[in-house]
Protein backbone atom coordinates (compact mmCIF):
# COMPACT_ATOMS: atom_id res chain seq x y z
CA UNK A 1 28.71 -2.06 -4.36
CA UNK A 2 29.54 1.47 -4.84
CA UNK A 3 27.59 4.53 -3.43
CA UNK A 4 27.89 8.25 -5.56
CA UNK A 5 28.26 11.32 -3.19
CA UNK A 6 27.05 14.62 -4.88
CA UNK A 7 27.90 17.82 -2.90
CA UNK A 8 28.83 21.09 -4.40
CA UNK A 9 30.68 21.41 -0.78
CA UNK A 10 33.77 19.13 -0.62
CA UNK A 11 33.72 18.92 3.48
CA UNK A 12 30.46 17.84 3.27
CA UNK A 13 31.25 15.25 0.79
CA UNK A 14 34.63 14.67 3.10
CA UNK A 15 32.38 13.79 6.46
CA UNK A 16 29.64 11.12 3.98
CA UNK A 17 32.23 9.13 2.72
CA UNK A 18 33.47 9.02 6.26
CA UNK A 19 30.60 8.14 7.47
CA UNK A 20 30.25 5.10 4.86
CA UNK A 21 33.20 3.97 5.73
CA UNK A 22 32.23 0.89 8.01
CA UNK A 23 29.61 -0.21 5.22
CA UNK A 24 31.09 -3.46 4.47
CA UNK A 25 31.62 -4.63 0.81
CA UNK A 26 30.71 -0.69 0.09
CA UNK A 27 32.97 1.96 -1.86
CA UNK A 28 32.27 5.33 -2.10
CA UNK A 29 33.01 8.35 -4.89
CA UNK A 30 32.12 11.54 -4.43
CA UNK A 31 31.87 14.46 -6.64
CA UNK A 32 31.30 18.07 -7.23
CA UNK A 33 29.91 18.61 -10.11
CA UNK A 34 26.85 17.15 -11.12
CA UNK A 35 27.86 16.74 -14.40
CA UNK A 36 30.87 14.71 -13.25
CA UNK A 37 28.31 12.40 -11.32
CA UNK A 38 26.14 12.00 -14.11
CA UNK A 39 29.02 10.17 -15.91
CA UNK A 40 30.10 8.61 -13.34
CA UNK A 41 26.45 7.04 -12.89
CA UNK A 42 25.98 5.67 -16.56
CA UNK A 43 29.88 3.99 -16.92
CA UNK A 44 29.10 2.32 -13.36
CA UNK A 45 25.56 1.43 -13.71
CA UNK A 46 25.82 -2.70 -13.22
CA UNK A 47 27.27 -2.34 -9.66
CA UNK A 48 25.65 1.36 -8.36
CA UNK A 49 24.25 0.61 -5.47
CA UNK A 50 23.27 3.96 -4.26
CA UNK A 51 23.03 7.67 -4.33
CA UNK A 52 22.78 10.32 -2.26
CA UNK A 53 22.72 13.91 -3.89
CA UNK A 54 22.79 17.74 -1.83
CA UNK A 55 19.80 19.90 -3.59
CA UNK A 56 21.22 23.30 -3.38
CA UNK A 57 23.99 23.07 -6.57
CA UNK A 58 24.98 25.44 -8.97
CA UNK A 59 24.19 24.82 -12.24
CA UNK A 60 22.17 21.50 -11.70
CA UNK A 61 20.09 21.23 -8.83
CA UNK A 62 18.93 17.85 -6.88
CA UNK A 63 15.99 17.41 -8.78
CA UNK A 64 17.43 18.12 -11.80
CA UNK A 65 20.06 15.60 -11.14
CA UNK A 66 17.52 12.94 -10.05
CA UNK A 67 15.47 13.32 -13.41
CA UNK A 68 18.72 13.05 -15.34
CA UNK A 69 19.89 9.52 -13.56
CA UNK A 70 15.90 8.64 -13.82
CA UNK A 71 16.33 9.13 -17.53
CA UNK A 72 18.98 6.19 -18.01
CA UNK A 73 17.17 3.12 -18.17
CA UNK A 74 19.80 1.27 -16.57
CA UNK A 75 19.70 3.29 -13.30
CA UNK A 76 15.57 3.45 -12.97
CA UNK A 77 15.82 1.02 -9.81
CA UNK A 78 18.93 2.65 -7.96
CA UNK A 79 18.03 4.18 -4.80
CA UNK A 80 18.63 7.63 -4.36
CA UNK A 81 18.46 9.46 -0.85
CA UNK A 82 18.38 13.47 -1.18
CA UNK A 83 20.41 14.72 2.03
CA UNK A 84 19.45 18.85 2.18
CA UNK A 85 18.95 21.36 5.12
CA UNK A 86 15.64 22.73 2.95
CA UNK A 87 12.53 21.48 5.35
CA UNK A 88 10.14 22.32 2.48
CA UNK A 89 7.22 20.00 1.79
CA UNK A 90 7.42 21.35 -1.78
CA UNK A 91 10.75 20.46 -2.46
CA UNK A 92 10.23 16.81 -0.92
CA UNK A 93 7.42 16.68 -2.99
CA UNK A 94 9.07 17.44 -6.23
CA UNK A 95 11.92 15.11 -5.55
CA UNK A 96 9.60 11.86 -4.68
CA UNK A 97 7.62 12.99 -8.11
CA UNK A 98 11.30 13.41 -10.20
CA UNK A 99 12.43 9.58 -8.53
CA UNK A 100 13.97 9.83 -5.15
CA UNK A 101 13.77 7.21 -3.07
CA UNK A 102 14.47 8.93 0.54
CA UNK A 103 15.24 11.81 1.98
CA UNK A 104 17.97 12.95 5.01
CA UNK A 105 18.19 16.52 7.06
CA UNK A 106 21.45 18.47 7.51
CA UNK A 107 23.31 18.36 10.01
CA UNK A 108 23.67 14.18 9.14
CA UNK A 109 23.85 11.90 12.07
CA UNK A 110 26.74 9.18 10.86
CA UNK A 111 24.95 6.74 12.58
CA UNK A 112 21.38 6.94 10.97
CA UNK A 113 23.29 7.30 7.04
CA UNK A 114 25.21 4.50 7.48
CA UNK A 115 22.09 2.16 8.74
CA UNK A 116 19.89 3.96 5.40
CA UNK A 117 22.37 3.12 3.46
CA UNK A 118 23.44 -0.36 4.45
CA UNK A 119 19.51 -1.43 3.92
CA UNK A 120 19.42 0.61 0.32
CA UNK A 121 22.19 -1.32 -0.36
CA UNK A 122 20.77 -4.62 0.43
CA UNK A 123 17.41 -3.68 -1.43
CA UNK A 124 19.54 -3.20 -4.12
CA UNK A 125 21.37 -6.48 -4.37
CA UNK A 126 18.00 -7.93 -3.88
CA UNK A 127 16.39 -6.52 -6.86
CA UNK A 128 19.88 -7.05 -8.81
CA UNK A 129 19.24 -10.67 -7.81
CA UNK A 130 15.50 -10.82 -8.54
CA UNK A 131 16.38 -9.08 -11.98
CA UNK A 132 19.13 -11.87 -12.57
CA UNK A 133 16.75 -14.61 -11.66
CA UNK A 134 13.91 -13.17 -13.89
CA UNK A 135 16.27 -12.98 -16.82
CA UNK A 136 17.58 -16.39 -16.31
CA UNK A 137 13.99 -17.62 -16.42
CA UNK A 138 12.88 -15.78 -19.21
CA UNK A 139 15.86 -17.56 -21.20
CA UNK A 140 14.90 -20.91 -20.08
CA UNK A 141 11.22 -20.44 -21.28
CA UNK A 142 12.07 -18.86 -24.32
CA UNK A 143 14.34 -21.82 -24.61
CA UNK A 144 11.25 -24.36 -24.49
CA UNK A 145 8.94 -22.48 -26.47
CA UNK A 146 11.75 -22.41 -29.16
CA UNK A 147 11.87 -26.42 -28.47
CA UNK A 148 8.00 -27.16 -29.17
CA UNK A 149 7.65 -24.76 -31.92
CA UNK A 150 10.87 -26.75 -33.64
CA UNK A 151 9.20 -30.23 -33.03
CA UNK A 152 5.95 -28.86 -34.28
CA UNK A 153 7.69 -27.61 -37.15
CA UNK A 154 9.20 -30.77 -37.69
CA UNK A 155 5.73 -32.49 -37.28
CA UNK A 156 4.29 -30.39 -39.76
CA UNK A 157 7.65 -31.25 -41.80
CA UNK A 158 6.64 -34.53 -41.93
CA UNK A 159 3.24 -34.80 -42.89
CA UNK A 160 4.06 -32.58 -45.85
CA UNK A 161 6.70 -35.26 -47.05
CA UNK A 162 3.68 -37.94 -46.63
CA UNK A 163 1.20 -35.53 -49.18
CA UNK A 164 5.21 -35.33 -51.48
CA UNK A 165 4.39 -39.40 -52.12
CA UNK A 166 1.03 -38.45 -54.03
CA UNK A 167 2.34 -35.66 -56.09
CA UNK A 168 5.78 -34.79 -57.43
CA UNK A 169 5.30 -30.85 -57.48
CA UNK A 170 3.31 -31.02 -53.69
CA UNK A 171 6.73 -29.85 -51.84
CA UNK A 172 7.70 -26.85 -54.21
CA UNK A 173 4.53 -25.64 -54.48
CA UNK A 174 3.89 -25.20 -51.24
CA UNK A 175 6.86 -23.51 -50.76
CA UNK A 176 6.29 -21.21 -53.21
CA UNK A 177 2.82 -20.17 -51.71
CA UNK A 178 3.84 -19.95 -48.34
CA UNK A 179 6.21 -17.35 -49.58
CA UNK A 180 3.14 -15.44 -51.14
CA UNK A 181 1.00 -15.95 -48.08
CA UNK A 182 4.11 -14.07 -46.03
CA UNK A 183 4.46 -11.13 -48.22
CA UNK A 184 0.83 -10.90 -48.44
CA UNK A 185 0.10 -11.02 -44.84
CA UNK A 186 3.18 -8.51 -44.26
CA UNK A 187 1.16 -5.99 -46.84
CA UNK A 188 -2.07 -6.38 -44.91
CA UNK A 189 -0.43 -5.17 -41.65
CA UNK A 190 0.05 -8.66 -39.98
CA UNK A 191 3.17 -8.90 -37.04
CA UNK A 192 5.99 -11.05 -38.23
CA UNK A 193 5.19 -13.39 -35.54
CA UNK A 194 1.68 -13.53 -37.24
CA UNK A 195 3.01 -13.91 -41.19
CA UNK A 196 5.19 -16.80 -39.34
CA UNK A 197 2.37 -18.58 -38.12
CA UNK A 198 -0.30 -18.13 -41.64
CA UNK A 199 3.00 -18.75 -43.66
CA UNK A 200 3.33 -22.25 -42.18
CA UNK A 201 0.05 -23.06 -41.60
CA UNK A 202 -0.37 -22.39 -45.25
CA UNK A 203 2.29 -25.24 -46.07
CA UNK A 204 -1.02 -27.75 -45.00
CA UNK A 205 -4.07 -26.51 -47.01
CA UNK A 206 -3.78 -29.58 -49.77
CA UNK A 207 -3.05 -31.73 -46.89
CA UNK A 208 -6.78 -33.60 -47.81
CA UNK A 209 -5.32 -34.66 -51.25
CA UNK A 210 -3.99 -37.86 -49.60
CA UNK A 211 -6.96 -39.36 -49.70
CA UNK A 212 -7.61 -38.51 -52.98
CA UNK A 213 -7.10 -41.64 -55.79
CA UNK A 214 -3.77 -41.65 -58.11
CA UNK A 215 -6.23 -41.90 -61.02
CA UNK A 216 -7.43 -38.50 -60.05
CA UNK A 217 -4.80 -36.51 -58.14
CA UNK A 218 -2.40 -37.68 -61.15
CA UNK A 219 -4.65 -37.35 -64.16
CA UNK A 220 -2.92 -35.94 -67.30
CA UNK A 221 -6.63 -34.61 -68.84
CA UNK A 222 -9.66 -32.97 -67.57
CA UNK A 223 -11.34 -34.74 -65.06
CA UNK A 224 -15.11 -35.79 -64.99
CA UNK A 225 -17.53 -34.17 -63.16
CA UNK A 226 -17.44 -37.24 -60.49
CA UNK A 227 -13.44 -37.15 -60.12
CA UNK A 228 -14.18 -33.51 -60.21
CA UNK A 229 -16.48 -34.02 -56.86
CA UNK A 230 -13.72 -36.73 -55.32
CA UNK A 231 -10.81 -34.05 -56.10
CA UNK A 232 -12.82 -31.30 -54.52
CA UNK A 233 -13.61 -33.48 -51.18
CA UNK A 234 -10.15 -32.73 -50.47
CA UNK A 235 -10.89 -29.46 -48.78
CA UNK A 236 -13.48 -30.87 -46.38
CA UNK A 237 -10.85 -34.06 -45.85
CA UNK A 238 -8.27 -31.95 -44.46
CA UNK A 239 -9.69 -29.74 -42.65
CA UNK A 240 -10.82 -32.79 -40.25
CA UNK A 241 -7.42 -33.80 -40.49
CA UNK A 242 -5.72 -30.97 -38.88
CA UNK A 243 -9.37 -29.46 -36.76
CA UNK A 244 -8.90 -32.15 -33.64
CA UNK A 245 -5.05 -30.31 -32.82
CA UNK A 246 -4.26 -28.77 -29.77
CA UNK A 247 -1.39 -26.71 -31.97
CA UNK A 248 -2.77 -22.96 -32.73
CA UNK A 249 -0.90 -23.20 -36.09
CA UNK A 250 -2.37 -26.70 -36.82
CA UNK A 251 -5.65 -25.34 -35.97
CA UNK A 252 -5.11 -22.48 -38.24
CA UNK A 253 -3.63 -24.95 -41.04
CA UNK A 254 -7.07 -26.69 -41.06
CA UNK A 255 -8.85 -23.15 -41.07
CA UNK A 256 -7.11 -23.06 -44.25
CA UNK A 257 -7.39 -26.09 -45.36
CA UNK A 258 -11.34 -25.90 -45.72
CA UNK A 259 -11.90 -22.32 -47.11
CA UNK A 260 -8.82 -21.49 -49.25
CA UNK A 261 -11.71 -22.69 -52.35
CA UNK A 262 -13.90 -20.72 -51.30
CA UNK A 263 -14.61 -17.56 -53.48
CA UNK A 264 -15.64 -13.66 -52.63
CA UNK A 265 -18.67 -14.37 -54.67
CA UNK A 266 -20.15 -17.69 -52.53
CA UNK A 267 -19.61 -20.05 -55.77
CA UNK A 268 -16.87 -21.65 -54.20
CA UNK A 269 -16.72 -25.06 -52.08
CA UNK A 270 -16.94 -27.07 -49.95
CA UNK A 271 -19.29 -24.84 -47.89
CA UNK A 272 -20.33 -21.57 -50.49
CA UNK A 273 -20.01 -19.11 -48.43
CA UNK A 274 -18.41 -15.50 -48.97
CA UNK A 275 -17.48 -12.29 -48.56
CA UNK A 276 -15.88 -11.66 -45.11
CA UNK A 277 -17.73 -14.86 -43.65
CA UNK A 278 -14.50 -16.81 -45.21
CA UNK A 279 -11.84 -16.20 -42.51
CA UNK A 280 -9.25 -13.77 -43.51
CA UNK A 281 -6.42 -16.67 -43.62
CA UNK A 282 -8.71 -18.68 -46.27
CA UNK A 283 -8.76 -15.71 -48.79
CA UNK A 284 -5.17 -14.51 -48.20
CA UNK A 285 -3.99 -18.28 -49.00
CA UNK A 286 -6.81 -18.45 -52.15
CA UNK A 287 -4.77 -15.91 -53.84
CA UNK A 288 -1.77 -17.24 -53.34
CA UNK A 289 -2.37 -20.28 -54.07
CA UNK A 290 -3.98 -19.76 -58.03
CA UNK A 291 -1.68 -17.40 -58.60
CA UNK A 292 0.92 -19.99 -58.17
CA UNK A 293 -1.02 -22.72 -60.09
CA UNK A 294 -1.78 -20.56 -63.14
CA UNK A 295 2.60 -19.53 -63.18
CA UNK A 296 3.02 -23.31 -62.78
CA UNK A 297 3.01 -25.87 -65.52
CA UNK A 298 1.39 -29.01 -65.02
CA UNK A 299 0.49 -32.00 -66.52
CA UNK A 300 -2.60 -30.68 -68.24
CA UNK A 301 -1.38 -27.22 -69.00
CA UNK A 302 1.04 -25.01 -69.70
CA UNK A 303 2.41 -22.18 -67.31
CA UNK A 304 1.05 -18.59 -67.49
CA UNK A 305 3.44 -15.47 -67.88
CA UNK A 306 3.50 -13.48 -64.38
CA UNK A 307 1.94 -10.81 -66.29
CA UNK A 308 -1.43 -13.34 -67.53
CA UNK A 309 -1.87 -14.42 -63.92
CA UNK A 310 -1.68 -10.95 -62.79
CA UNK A 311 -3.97 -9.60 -65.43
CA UNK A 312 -6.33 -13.03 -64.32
CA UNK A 313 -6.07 -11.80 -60.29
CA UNK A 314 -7.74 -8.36 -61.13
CA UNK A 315 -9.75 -9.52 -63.78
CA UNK A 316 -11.60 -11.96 -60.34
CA UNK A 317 -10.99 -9.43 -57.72
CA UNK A 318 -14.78 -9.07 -56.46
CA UNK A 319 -16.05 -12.25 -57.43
CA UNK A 320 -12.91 -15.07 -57.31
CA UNK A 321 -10.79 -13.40 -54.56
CA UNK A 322 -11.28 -10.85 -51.98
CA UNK A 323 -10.33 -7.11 -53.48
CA UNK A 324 -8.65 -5.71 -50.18
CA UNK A 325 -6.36 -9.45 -50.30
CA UNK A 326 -5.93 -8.82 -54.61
CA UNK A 327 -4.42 -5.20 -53.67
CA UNK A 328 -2.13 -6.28 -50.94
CA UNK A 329 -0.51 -9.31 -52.68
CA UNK A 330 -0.35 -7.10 -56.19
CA UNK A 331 1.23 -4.54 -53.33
CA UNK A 332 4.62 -6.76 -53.06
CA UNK A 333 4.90 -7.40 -57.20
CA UNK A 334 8.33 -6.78 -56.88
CA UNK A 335 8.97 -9.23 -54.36
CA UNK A 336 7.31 -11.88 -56.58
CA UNK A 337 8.59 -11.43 -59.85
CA UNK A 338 12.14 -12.13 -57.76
CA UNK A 339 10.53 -15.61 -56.46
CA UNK A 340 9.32 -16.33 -59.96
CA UNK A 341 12.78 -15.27 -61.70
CA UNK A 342 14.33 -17.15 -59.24
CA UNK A 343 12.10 -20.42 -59.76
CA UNK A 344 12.61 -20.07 -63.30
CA UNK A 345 16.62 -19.92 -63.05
CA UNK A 346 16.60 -23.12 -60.68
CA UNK A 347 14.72 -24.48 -63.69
């Protein structure tokens, strides 16, 4: 490992390195100029053992120096040893505060250096190795978390494909709205871990629609007020799907599930409640996913322009949808007129 030398007085510097000499597996470089040591410091930060720096300089003193290697992230951990004939307390004082790590009187004994140095040197291969091992595990674990959250995505994946079977549109559309529920939750302030998470649990919330009939689920006309009541179990239906999962984004999938019908107002289902008693993730996922039925054809109707959906989303801020979630979708319009050009070209 190598060990800097800072002395404004070349004998001095002359008599350390001598002194270092017998340090096995050690090489030494002494400077001048502080300046000189600085960059010396940063280019040879991966195998800088140690430093040892006069206080008395011109230009730079000690302390100044010490702040200045402190201020590289890269050097935070090297040990630095401030060898000066000043007996101050202040001065020792101010040097432990700016980062130094021990301190030596002139006249040196060659004896005493040498045996400081040798253990500063081992403490620093030990915390080079302790860094090493700490990186190496961080890599391994976020090596398995990357694992599980590809299985669960793979899970999840699959179940979707099972609710494709029961309607042809099932896989786009959710697509599409988990693409609304990310820009939305990006506009509300959410961390992109966070939109990750809502964005894919969002992929899940007509999960309960598998155990709705054909005869219903596929029905070219209005539905009676019975199949009306069978379609609308669907919300309830998945949400005890998905509840029972250990997975946090399963469990927020069948948070979803059961209150993205739920309106502002309390007139929606399964349970009629409102306001901010439906969880944040229900209402962000309500939005998106009328706004992307109403720009949708389907069997029984015929697709709304972006700007009639639009127009239909502020019309039901305050009663329909939440206002603050309205705002914050409307917030990334340009964003979703590209999705809907873009849907419309594939088409």
């Amino acid at each position: 490992m190598r060990v800097l030398v800072l002395d404004d007085a070349e004998m001095n510097n002359l008599l350390m390195v001598e002194a270092l000499r017998p340090i096995a597996d050690c090489r030494s470089h002494d400077f001048t100029r502080p300046a000189d040591a600085l960059g010396f410091a940063e280019a040879h930060a991966q195998d800088l053992g140690a430093i040892l720096t006069d206080y008395d300089m011109p230009g730079m003193n000690g302390v100044a120096f010490i702040r200045a290697i402190r201020a590289m992230p890269a050097l935070l951990h090297v040990p630095i040893v401030m060898v000066t004939s000043i007996e101050e307390r202040r001065l020792r004082r101010e040097a432990l505060e700016a980062g130094a790590t021990d301190f030596l009187n002139k006249p040196f004994d060659p004896i005493e250096i040498r045996a400081r140095v040798a253990n500063l040197l081992a403490l620093s291969r030990a915390l080079r190795q302790e860094r090493a091992h700490a990186e190496i595990l961080e890599r391994e674990v976020a090596a398995a978390v990357a694992t599980v959250e590809a299985r669960e995505r793979e899970i999840i994946t699959l179940l979707m494909r099972a609710a494709e079977h029961r309607d042809t549109d099932t896989g786009n559309h959710i697509a599409r709205v988990a693409n609304y529920v990310a820009l939305t939750a990006a506009a509300l302030g959410f961390s992109v871990e966070e939109c990750r998470q809502i964005s894919l649990a969002s992929t899940m919330h007509d999960v309960g629609k598998i155990a709705v009939p054909d005869s219903i689920l596929l029905k070219p006309g209005p539905l009676t007020g019975a199949e009306r009541d069978e379609m609308e179990r669907h919300a309830e239906r998945g949400q005890r799907i998905l509840e029972t999962s250990s997975s946090p984004i399963v469990r927020l999938a069948a948070e979803i599930a059961g209150t993205h019908h739920e309106r502002w107002d309390g007139s929606g289902y399964p349970n009629g409640i409102g306001g901010e008693t439906i969880p944040l993730s229900g209402r962000i996922v309500a939005v998106a996913d009328v706004f992307d039925a109403l720009t949708t054809a389907r069997p029984y109707k015929q697709a709304w322009s972006p700007q009639e959906a639009r127009a239909y989303l502020l019309d039901k801020s305050g009663s329909h949808f939440d206002p603050g979630v309205v705002a914050a979708f409307l917030s990334r319009w340009a964003d979703i007129a590209a999705q809907l050009n873009s849907v419309s070209e594939a088409a």
